[in-house]
C-alpha atoms as a PDB file:
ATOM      1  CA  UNK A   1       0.000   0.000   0.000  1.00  0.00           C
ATOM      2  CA  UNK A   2       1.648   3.466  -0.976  1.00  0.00           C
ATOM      3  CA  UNK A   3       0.859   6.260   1.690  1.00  0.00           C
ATOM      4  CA  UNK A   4      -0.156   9.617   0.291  1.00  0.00           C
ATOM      5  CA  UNK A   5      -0.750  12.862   1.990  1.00  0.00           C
ATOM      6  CA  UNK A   6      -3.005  15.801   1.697  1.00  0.00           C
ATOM      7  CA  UNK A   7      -2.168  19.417   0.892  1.00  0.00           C
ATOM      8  CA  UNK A   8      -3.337  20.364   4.459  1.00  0.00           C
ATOM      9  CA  UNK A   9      -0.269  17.948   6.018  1.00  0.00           C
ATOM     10  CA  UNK A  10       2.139  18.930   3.556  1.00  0.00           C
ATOM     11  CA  UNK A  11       1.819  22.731   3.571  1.00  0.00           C
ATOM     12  CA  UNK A  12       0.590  23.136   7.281  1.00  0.00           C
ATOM     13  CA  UNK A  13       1.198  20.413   9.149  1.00  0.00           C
ATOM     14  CA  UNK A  14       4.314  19.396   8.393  1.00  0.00           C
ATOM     15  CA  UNK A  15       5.530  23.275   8.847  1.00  0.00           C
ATOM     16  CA  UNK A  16       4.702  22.868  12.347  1.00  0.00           C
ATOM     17  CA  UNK A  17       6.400  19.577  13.208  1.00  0.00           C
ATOM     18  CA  UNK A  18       8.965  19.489  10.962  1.00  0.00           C
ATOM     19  CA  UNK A  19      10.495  16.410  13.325  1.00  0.00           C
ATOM     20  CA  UNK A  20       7.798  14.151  12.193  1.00  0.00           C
ATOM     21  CA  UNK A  21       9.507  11.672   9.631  1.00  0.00           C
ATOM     22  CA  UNK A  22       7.792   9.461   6.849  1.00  0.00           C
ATOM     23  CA  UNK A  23       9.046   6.221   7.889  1.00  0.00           C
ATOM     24  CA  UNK A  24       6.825   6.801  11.482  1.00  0.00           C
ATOM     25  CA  UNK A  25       3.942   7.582   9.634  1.00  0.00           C
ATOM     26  CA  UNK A  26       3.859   4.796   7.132  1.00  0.00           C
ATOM     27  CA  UNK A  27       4.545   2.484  10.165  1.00  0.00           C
ATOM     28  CA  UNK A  28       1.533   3.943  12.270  1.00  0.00           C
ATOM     29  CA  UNK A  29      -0.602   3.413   9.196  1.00  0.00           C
ATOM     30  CA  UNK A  30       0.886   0.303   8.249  1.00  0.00           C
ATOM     31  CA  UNK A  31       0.753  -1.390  11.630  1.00  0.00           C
ATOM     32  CA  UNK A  32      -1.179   0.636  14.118  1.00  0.00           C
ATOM     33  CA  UNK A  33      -1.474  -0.435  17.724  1.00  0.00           C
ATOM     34  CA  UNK A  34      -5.213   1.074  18.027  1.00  0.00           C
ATOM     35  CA  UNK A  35      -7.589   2.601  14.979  1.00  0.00           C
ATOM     36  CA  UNK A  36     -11.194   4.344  15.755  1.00  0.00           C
ATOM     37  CA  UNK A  37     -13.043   5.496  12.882  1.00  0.00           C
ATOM     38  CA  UNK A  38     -14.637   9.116  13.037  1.00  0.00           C
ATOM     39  CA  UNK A  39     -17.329  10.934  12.038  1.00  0.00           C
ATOM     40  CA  UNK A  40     -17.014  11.871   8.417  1.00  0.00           C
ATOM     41  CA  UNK A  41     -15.265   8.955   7.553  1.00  0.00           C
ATOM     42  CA  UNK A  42     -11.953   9.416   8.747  1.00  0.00           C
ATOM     43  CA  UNK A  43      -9.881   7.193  11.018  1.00  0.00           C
ATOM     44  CA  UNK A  44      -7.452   7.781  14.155  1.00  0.00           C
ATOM     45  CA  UNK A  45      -4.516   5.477  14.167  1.00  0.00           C
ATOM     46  CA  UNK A  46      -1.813   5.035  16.689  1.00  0.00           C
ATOM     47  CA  UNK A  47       1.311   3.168  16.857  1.00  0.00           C
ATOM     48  CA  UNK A  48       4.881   3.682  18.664  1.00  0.00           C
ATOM     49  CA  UNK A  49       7.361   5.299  16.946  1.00  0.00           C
ATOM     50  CA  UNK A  50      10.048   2.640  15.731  1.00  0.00           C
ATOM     51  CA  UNK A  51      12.848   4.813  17.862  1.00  0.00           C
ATOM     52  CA  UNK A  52      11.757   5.742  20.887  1.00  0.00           C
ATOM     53  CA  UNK A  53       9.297   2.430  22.556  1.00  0.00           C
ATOM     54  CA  UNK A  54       7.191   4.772  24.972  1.00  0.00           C
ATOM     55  CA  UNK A  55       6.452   7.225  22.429  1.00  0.00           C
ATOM     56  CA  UNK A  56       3.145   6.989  20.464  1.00  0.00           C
ATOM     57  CA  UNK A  57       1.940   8.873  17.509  1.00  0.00           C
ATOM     58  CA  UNK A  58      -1.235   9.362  16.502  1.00  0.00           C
ATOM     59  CA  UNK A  59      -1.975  10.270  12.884  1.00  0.00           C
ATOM     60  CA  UNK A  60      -5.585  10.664  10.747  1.00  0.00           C
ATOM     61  CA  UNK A  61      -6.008   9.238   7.810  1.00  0.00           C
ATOM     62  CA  UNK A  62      -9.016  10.100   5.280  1.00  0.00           C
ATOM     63  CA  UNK A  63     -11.699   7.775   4.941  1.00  0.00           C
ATOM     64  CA  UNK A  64      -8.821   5.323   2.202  1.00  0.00           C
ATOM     65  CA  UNK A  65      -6.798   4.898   5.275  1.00  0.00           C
ATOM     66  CA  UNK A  66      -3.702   5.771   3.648  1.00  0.00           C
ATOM     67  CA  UNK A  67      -3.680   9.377   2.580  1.00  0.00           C
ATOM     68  CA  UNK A  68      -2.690  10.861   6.242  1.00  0.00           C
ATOM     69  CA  UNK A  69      -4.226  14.623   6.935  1.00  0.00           C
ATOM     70  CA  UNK A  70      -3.160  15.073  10.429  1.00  0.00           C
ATOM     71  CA  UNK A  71      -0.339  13.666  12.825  1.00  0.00           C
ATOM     72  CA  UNK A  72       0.920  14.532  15.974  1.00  0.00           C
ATOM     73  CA  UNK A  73       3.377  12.817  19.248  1.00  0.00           C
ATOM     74  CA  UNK A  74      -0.192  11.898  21.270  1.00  0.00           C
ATOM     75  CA  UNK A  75       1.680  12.264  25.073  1.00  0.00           C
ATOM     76  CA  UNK A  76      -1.529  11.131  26.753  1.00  0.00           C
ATOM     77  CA  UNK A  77      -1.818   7.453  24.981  1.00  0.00           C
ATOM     78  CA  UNK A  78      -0.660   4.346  26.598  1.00  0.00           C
ATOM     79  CA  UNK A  79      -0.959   0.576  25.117  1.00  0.00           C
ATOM     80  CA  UNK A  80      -0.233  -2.305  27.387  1.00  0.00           C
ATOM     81  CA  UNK A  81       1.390  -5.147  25.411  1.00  0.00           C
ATOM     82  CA  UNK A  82      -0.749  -7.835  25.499  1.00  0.00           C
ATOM     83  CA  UNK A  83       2.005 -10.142  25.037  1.00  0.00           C
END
């Protein structure tokens, strides 16, 4: 699956967190942890960030689930492992 992104994340998004890196966000998107889907058709996804194993990231996706709109370090998420 390729991941794409909108203008929105590329122009504003992206601007503003210039330390989030492509190879997170295809492996949220990829492999999330958790996904919720939200009103309008779009979906929540988190995952850890390959790097750093207490750090989660959540990103939106549109309603494809691979053409991300939104994605931010979510600080207040926490998985347990259920292994």
């Amino acid at each position: 699956m390729r991941i794409e992104f909108t203008d929105h994340f590329v122009n504003e998004i992206l601007e503003k967190r210039p330390h989030l890196r492509r190879d997170w966000l295809e492996c949220v998107v990829l492999q999330p942890l958790k996904v919720e889907r939200l009103r309008g058709g779009k979906y929540r996804m988190w995952g850890r960030i390959p790097t750093r194993r207490k750090c989660f990231l959540q990103v939106i996706t549109l309603s494809d689930m691979r053409t991300i709109n939104n994605a931010f370090i979510d600080q207040d998420f926490s998985w347990e492992d259920p292994k």
